[in-house]
Protein backbone atom coordinates (compact mmCIF):
# COMPACT_ATOMS: atom_id res chain seq x y z
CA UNK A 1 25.01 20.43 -11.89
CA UNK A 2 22.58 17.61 -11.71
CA UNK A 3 22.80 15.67 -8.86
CA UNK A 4 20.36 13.15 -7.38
CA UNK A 5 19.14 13.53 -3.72
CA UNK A 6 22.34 12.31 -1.29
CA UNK A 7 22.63 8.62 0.07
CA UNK A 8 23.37 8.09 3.89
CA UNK A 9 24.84 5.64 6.13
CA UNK A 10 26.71 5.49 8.64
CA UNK A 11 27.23 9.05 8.83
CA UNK A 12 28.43 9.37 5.28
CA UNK A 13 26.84 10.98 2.22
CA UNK A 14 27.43 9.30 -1.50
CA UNK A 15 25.69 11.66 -4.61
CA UNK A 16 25.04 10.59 -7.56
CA UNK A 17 24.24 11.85 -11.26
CA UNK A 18 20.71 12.87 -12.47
CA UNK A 19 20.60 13.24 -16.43
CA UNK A 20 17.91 15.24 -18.44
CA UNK A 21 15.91 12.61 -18.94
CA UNK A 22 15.43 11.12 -15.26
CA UNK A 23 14.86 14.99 -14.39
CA UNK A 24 11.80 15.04 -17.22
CA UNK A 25 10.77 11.41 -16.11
CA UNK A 26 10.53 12.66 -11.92
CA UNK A 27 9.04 15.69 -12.98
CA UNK A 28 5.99 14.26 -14.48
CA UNK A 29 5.41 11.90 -11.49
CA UNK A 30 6.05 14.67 -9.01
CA UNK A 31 3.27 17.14 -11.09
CA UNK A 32 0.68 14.20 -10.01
CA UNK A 33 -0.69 12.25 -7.47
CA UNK A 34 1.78 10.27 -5.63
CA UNK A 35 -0.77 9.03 -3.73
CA UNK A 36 -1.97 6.36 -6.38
CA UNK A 37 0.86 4.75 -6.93
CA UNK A 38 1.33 1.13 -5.72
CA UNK A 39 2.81 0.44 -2.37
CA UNK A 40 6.12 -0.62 -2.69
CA UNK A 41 5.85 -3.94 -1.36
CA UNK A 42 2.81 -5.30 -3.30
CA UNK A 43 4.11 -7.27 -6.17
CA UNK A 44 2.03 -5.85 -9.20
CA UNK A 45 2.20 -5.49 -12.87
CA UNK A 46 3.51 -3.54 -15.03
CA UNK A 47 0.13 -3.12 -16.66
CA UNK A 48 -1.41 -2.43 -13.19
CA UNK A 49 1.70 0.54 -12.04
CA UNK A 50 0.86 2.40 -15.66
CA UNK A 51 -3.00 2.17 -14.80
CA UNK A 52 -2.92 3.33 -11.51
CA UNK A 53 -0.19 5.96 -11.94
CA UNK A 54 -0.04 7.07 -15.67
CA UNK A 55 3.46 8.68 -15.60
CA UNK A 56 5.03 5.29 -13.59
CA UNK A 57 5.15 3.29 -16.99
CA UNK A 58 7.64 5.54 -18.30
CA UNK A 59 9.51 5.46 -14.77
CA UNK A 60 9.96 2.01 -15.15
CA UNK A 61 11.68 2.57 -18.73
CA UNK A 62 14.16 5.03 -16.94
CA UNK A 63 14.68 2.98 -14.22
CA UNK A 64 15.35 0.31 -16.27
CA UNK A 65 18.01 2.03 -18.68
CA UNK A 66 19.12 4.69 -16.12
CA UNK A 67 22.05 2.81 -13.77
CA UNK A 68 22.33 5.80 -11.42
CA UNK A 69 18.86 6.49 -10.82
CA UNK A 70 18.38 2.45 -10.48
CA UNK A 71 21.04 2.37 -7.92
CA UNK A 72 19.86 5.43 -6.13
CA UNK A 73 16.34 4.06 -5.65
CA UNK A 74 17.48 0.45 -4.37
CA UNK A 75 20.20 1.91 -2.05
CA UNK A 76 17.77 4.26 -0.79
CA UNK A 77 14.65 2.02 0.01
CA UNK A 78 17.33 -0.14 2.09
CA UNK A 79 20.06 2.42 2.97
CA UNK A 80 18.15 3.55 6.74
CA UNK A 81 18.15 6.80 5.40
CA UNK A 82 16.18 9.50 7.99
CA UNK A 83 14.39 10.87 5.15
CA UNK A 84 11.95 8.12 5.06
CA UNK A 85 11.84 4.79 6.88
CA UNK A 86 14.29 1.82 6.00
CA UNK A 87 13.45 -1.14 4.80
CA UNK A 88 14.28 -4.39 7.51
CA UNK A 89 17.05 -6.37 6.13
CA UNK A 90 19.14 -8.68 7.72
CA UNK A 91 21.74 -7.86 10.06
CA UNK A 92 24.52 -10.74 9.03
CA UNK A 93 27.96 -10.92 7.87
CA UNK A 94 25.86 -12.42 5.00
CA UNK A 95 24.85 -10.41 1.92
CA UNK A 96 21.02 -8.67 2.49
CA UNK A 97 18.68 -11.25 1.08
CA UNK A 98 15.89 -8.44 0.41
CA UNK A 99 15.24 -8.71 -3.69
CA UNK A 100 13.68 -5.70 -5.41
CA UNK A 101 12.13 -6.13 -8.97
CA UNK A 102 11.72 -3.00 -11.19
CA UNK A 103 8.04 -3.24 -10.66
CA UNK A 104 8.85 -2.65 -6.81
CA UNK A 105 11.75 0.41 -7.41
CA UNK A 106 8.50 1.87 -9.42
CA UNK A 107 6.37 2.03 -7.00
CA UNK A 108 8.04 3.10 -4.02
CA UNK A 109 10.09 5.77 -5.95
CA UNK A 110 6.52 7.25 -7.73
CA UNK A 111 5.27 7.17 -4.19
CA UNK A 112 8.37 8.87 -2.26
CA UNK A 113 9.79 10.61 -4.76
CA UNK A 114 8.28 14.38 -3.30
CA UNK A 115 9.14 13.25 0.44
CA UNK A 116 13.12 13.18 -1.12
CA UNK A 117 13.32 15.81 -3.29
CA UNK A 118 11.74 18.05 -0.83
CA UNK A 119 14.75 17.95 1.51
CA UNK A 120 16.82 20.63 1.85
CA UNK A 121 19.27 18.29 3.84
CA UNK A 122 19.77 16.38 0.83
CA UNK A 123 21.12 19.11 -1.00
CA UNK A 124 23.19 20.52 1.10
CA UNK A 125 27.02 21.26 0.55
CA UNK A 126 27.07 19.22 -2.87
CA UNK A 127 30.26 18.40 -4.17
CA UNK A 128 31.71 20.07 -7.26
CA UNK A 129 31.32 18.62 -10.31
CA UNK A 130 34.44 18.74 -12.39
CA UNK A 131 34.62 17.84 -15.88
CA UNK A 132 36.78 15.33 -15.04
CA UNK A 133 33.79 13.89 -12.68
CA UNK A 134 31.70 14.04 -15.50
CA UNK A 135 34.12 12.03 -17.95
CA UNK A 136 34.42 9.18 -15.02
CA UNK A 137 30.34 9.10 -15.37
CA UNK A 138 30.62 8.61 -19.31
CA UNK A 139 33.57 5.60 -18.51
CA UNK A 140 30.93 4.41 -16.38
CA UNK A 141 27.88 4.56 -18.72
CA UNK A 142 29.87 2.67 -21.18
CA UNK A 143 31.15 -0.10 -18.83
CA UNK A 144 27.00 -0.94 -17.25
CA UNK A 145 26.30 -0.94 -21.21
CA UNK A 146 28.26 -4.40 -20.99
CA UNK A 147 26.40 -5.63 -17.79
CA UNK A 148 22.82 -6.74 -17.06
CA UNK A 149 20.61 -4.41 -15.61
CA UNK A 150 20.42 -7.26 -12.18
CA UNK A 151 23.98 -6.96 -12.06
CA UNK A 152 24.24 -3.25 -11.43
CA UNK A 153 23.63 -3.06 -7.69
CA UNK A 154 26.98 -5.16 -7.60
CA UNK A 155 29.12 -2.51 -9.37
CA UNK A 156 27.42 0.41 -7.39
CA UNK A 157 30.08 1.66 -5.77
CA UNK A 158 31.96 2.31 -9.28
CA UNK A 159 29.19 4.86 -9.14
CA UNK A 160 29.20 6.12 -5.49
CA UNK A 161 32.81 6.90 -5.11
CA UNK A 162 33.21 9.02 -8.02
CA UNK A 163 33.91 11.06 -5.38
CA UNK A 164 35.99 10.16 -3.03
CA UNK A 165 33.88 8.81 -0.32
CA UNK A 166 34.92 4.95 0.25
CA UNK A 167 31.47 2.59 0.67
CA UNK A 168 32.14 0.52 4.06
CA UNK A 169 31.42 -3.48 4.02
CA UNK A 170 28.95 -3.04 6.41
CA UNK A 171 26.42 -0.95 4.27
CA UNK A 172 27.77 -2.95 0.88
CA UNK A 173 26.19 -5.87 3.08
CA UNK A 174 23.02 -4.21 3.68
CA UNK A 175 22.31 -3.85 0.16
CA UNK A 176 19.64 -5.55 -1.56
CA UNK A 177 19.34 -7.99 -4.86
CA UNK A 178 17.92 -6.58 -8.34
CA UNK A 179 15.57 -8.97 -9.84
CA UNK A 180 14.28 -8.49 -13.20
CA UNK A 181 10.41 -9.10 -13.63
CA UNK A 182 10.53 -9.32 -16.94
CA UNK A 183 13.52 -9.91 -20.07
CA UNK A 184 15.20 -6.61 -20.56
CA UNK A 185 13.89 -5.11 -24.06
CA UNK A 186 16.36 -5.05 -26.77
CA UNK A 187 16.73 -2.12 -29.09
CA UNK A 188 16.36 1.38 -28.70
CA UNK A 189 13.74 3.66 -27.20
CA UNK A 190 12.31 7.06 -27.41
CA UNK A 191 14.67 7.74 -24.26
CA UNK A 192 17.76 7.12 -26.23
CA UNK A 193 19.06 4.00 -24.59
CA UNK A 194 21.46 2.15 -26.23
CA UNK A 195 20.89 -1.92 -27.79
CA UNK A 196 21.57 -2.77 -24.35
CA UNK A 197 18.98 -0.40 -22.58
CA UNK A 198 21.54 1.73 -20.84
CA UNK A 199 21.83 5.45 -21.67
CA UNK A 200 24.37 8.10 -21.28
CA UNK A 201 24.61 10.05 -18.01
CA UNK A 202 24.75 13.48 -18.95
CA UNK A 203 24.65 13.31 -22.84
CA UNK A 204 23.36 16.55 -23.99
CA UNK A 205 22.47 17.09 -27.86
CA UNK A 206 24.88 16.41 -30.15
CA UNK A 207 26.85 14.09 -27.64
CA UNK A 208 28.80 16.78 -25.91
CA UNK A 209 28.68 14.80 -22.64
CA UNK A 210 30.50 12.24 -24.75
CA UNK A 211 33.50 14.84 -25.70
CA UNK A 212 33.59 15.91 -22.11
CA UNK A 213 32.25 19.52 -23.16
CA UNK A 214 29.53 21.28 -21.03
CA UNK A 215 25.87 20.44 -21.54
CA UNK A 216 23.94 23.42 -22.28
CA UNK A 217 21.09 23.12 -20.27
CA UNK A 218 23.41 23.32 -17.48
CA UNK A 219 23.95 26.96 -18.04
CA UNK A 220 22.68 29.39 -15.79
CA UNK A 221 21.86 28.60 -12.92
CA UNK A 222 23.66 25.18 -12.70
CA UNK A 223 21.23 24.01 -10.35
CA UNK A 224 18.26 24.70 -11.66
CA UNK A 225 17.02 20.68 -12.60
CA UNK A 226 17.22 19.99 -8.69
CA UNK A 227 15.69 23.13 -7.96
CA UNK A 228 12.74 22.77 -10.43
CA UNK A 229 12.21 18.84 -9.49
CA UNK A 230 12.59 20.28 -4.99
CA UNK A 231 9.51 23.16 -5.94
CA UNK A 232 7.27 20.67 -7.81
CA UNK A 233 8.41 18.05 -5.08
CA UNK A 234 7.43 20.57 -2.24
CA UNK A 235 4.46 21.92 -3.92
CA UNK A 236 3.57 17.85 -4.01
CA UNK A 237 4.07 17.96 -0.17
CA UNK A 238 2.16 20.87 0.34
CA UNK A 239 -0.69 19.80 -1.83
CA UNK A 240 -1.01 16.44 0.01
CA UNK A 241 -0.89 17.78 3.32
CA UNK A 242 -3.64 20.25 2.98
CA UNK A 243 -5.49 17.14 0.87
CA UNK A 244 -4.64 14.81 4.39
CA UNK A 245 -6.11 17.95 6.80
CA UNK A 246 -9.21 18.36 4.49
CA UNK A 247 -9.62 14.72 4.69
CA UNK A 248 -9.42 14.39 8.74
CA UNK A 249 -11.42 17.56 9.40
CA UNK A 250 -14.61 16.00 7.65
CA UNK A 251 -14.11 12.39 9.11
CA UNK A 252 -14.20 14.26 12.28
CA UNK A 253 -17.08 16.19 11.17
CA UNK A 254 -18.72 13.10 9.92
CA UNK A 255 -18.63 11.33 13.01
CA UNK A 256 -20.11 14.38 15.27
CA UNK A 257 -23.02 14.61 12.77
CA UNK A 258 -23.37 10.65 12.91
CA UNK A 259 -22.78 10.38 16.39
CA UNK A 260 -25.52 13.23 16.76
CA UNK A 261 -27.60 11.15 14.50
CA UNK A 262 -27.23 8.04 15.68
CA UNK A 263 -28.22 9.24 19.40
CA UNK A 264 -31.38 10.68 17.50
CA UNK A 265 -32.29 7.24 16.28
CA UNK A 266 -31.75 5.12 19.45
CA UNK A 267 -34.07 7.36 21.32
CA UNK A 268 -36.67 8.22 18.46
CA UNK A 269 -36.81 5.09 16.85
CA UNK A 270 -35.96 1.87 19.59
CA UNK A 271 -39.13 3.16 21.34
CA UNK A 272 -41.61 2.68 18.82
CA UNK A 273 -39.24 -0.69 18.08
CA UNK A 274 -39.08 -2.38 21.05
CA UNK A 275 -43.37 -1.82 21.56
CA UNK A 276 -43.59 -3.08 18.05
CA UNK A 277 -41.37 -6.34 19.16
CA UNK A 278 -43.59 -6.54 22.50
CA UNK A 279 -46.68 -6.48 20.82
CA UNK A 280 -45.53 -9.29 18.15
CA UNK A 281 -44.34 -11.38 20.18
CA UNK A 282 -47.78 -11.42 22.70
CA UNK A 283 -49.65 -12.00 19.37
CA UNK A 284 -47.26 -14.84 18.31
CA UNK A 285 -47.80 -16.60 21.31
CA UNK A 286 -51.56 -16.99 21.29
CA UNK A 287 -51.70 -17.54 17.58
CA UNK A 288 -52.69 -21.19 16.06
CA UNK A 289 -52.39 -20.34 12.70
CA UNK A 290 -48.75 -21.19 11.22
CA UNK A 291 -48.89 -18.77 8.27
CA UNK A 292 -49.52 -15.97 10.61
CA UNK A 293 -47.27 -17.08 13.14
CA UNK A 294 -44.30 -16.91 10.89
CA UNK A 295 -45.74 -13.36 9.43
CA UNK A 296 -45.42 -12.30 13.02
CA UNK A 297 -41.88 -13.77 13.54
CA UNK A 298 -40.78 -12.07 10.00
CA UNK A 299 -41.72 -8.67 12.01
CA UNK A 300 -39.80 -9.64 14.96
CA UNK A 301 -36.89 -10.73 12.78
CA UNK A 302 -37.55 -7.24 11.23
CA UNK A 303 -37.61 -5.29 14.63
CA UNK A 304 -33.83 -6.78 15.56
CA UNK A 305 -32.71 -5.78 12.20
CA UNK A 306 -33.61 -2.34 12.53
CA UNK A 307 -32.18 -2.61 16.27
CA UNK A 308 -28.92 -3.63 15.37
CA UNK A 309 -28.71 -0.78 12.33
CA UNK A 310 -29.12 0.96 14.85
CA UNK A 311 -26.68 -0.34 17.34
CA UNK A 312 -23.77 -0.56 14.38
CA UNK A 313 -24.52 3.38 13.68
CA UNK A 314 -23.73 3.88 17.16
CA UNK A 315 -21.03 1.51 17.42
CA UNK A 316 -19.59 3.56 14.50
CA UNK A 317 -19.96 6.79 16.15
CA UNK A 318 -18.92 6.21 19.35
CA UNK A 319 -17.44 2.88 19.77
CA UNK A 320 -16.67 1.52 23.59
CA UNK A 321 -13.19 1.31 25.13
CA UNK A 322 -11.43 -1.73 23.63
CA UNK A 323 -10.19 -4.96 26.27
CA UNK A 324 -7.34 -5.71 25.05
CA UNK A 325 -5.56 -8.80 26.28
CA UNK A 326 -3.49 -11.67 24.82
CA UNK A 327 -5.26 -13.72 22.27
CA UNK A 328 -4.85 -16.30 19.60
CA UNK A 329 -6.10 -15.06 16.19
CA UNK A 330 -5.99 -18.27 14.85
CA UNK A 331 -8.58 -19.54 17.37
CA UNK A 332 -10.23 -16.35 17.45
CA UNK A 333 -10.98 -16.93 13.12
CA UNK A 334 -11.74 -20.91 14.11
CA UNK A 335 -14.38 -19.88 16.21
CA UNK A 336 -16.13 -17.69 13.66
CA UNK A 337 -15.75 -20.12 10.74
CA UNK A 338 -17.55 -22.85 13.06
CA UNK A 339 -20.51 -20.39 14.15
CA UNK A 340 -20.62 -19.79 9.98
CA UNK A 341 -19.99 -22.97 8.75
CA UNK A 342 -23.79 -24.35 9.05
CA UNK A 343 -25.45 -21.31 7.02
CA UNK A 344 -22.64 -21.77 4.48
CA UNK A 345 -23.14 -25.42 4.01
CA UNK A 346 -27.41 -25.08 3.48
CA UNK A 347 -26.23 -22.64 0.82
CA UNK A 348 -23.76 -24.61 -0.84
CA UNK A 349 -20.50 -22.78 -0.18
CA UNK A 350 -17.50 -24.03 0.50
CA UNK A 351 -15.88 -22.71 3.40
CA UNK A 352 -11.88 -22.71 3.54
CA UNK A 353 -8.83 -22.03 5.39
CA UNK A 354 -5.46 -21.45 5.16
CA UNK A 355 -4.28 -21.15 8.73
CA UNK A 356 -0.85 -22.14 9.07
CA UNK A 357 0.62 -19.13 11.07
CA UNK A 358 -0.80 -18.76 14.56
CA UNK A 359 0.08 -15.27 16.43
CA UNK A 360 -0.98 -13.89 19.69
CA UNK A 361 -1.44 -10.31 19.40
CA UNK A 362 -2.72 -8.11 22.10
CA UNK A 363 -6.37 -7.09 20.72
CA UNK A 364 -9.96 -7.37 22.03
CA UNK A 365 -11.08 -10.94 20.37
CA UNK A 366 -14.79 -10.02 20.71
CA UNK A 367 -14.54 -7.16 18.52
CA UNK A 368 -11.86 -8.86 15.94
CA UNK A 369 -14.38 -11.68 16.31
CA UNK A 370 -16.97 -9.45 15.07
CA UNK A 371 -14.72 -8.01 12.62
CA UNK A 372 -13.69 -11.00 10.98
CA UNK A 373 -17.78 -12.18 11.02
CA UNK A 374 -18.84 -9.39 8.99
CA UNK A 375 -16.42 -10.26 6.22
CA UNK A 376 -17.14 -14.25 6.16
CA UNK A 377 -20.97 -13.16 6.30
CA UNK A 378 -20.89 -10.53 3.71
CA UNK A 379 -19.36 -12.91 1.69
CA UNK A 380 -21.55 -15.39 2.00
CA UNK A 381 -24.36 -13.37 0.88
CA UNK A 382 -22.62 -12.03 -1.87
CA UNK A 383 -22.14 -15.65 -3.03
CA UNK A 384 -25.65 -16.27 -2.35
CA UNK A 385 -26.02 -19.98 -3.15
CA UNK A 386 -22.74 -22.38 -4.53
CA UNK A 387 -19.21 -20.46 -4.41
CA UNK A 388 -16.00 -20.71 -2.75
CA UNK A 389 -14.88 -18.39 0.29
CA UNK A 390 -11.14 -18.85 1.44
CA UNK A 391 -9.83 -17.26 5.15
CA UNK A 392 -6.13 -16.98 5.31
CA UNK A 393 -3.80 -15.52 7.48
CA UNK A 394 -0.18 -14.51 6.40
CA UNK A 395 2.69 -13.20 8.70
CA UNK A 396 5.23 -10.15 6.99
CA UNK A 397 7.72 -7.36 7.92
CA UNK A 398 6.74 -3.99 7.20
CA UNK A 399 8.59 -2.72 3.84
CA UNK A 400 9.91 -5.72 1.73
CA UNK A 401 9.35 -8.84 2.31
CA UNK A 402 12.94 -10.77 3.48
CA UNK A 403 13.70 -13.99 2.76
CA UNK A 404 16.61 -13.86 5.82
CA UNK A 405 17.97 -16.43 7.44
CA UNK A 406 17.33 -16.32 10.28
CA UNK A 407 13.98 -14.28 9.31
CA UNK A 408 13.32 -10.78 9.94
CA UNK A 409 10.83 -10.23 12.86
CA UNK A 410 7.33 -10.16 11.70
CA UNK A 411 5.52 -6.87 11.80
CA UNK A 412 2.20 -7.46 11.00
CA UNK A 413 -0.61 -9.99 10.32
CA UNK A 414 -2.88 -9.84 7.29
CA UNK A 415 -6.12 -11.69 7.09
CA UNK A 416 -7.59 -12.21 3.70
CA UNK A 417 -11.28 -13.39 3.06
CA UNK A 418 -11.79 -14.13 -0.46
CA UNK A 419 -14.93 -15.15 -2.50
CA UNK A 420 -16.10 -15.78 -5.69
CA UNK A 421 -19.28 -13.99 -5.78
CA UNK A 422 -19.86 -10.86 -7.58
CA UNK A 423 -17.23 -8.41 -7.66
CA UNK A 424 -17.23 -4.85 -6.28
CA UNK A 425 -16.71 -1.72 -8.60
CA UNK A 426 -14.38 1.42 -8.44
CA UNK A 427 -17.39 3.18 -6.89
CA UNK A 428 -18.09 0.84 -3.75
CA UNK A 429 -13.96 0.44 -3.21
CA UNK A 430 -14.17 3.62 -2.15
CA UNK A 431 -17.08 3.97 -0.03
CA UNK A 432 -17.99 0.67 1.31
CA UNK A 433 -17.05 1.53 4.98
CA UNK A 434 -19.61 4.74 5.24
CA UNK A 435 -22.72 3.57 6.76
CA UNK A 436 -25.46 3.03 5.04
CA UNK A 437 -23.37 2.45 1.48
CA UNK A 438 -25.25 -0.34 -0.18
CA UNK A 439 -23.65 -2.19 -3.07
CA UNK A 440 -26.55 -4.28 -3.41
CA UNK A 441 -27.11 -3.12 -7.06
CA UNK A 442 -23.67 -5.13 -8.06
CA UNK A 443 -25.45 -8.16 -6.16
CA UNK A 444 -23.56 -7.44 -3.31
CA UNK A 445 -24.89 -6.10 -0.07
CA UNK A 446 -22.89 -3.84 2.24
CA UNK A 447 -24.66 -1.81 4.58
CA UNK A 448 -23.28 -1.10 8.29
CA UNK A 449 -21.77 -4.17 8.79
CA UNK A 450 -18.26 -3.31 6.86
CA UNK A 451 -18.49 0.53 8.70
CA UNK A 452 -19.16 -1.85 11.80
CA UNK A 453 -16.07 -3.55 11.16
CA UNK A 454 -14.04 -0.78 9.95
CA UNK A 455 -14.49 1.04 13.04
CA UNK A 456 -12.58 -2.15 14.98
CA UNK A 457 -9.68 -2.85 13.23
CA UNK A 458 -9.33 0.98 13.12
CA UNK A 459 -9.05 0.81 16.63
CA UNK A 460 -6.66 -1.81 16.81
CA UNK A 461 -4.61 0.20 14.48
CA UNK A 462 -5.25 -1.87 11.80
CA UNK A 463 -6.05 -1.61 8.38
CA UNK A 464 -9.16 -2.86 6.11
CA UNK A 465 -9.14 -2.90 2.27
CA UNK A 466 -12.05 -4.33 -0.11
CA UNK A 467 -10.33 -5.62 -3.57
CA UNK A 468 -11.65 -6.96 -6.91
CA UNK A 469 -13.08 -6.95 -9.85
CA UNK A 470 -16.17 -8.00 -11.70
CA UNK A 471 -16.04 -11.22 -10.42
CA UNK A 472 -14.65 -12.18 -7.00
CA UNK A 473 -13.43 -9.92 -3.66
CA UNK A 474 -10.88 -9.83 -1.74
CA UNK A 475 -11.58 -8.32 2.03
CA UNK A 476 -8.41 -7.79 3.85
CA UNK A 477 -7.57 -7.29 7.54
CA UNK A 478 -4.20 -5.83 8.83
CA UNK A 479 -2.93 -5.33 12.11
CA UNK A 480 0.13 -4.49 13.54
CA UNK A 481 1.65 -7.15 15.83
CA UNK A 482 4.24 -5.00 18.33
């Protein structure tokens, strides 16, 4: 028996098929990393899902000929299934609006795809299948040949009460929209799908399926394809979770050494600083000459530098107890584009925003003010001298992004600063929030000012992201709004 993890709502359970080659397909993106696959609601391409997830290419393919496995995924990112959190859709008499492209089913499905075939509760108490089941799934393979893959979700339940179990209006109005992003290919493909892209559920060699006969990889142990893709999907599950422990035992090792460190510094090193500073600035002010005046300022301007290395290493370590209180981000960003706006003018930049939502979210605006000044700055010296930096600010749900009527509730605010400087590699993606990572050799310095603001928007409960390539970068800023 192949069967695909079970579908819930409303109390109800709906299976559907899994043939051979979705089996093969899962299997290969359960035996790697989940981890870098796209999320789910980032609209990407196809040539970005194969190069950050090498087996997702051919996932599309299946997903893309394979009506059951199509239907399973959309149902399932919308269906409110416990398994995994639902995707917000609106709550009309009114069809969902929520659309989901292949590119999207790829993504979330390479990325979830060991969280649902790792349930036992979705496995449990499976209905029989009969071979008179399995003819009704041929019928139904050669009926979707006929349709367009966007038109499938609106035949589903064809598929989901094979049966028995009747699909209620209120879920059938939950689901979501299948839109192609790109023209479905013509022809056939190393999967076997037919001229029109749709293969045969349960066609063995030979087209047995076809004749009704058994497949014969389904002898044995008739469950064995669900129980080989639940081990690799639990061994997946495993893997990660010892991968996610690792991970937070040496950030919390990090931070005692740096907070150890840092406490080191501020009482080794601000000593000898601030009698540095003291003695500059009594020198400074009985000297006539200019050219050693501004020497002696450059070594005061020095002095704070080091100070406030300092001061972000310990803000980093041990940050203080956020005030959080009602604030406007949108004035909050204003604010900070005005104190930047001068240096960013004497270097030729063009400083611009896109600040059409305005939300109040709870949050300490110092620190988000500091936050969002690191980013506008970094860029700035990244540009170095004419270039283009853009702020925005963008309101979405969590999950998909629903064009509803009336819309769904926003979840969470996203702040993009984008420039046009020099781009940042692979390499200082990954560590440009650990202080004292430099990226200076790209043309683009980092330092503790990113760790600085990494360390607030963590605790806001935020995310920050650096993106780009070798020209241009994308900083982005998300926190939650409830």
């Amino acid at each position: 028996m192949r069967l695909l993890p079970c579908l819930r709502a409303e109390n109800q359970r709906w299976w559907l098929p899994l043939s051979a080659e979705a089996t093969e397909t899962l299997g290969g993106i359960l035996l790697i990393d989940g981890a870098s696959a796209p999320p789910a609601a980032s609209p990407v391409s196809r040539a970005e899902i194969r190069r950050r997830h090498p087996a997702a290419d051919r996932l599309h393919r299946q997903l893309t000929s394979d009506p059951p496995l199509a239907i399973y995924t959309a149902l399932a990112m919308t269906a409110g299934d416990p398994i995994d959190s639902p995707v917000e859709t609106a709550d009309s008499g009114r069809r969902s609006p929520v659309e989901i492209s292949p590119d999207q089913m790829t993504a979330w499905l390479s990325k979830n795809a060991a969280g649902r075939f790792a349930s036992g509760d979705a496995y449990l108490s499976p209905p029989d299948v009969t071979p008179a089941i399995r003819r009704r799934w041929n019928e139904l393979s050669e009926y979707f040949r006929s349709l367009s893959w966007d038109t499938w979700i609106d035949e589903s339940e064809l598929w989901l009460e094979v049966f028995g179990q009747t699909v209620s209006p209120s879920w059938r109005r939950r689901w979501p929209s299948l839109v192609p992003d790109r023209p479905i290919e013509h022809g056939a493909d190393e999967h076997g799908a037919d001229e029109h892209g749709v293969g045969r559920i349960g066609a063995g060699q030979g087209g047995r399926a076809d004749r009704g006969e058994a497949d014969p990889r389904d002898a044995g142990d008739v469950s064995s394809p669900a129980s080989m893709l639940q081990g690799l999907a639990r061994q997946r599950l495993r893997q990660t979770t010892l991968e996610t422990a690792f991970h937070k035992q040496l950030q919390k090792n990090k931070l005692a050494a740096l907070k150890q460190l840092a406490y080191g510094l501020s009482h080794e090193i601000n000593n000898p600083l601030a009698n540095i500073s003291t003695r500059a600035q009594q020198l400074q002010r009985t000297e006539q000459d200019q050219a050693k005046h501004a020497t002696l300022q450059r070594i005061i301007d020095q002095v704070y530098r080091a100070y406030e290395m300092i001061a972000d290493l310990m803000f980093f370590a041990s940050p203080p107890e956020i005030d959080v209180r009602p604030s406007d981000l949108g004035a909050i960003i204003r604010r900070v584009i005005d104190d930047l706006s001068d240096q960013a003018r004497r270097q030729s930049i063009r400083l611009e925003t896109e600040l059409s939502v305005a939300p109040r979210l709870n949050v300490d605006a110092t620190m988000i003010g500091e936050a969002v000044h690191v980013l506008i700055r970094n860029a700035i010296e990244a540009i170095g001298c004419q270039g283009t930096i853009v702020v925005s600010m963008i309101l979405e749900p969590n999950g998909l992004i629903a064009t509803a009527d009336p819309p769904p509730r926003p979840r969470r605010v996203i702040i993009h600063v984008a420039d046009s400087g020099p781009g940042v590699s692979k390499q200082t993606r990954r560590h440009a929030f650990d202080p004292y990572y430099s990226g200076r050799e790209a043309g683009r310095g980092l330092g503790l000012g990113l760790c600085r603001a990494y360390r607030v928007v963590r605790l806001h409960h935020g995310r920050i992201e650096l993106a780009g390539g070798p020209a241009g970068c994308v900083a982005t800023i998300t926190l939650p709004l409830g």
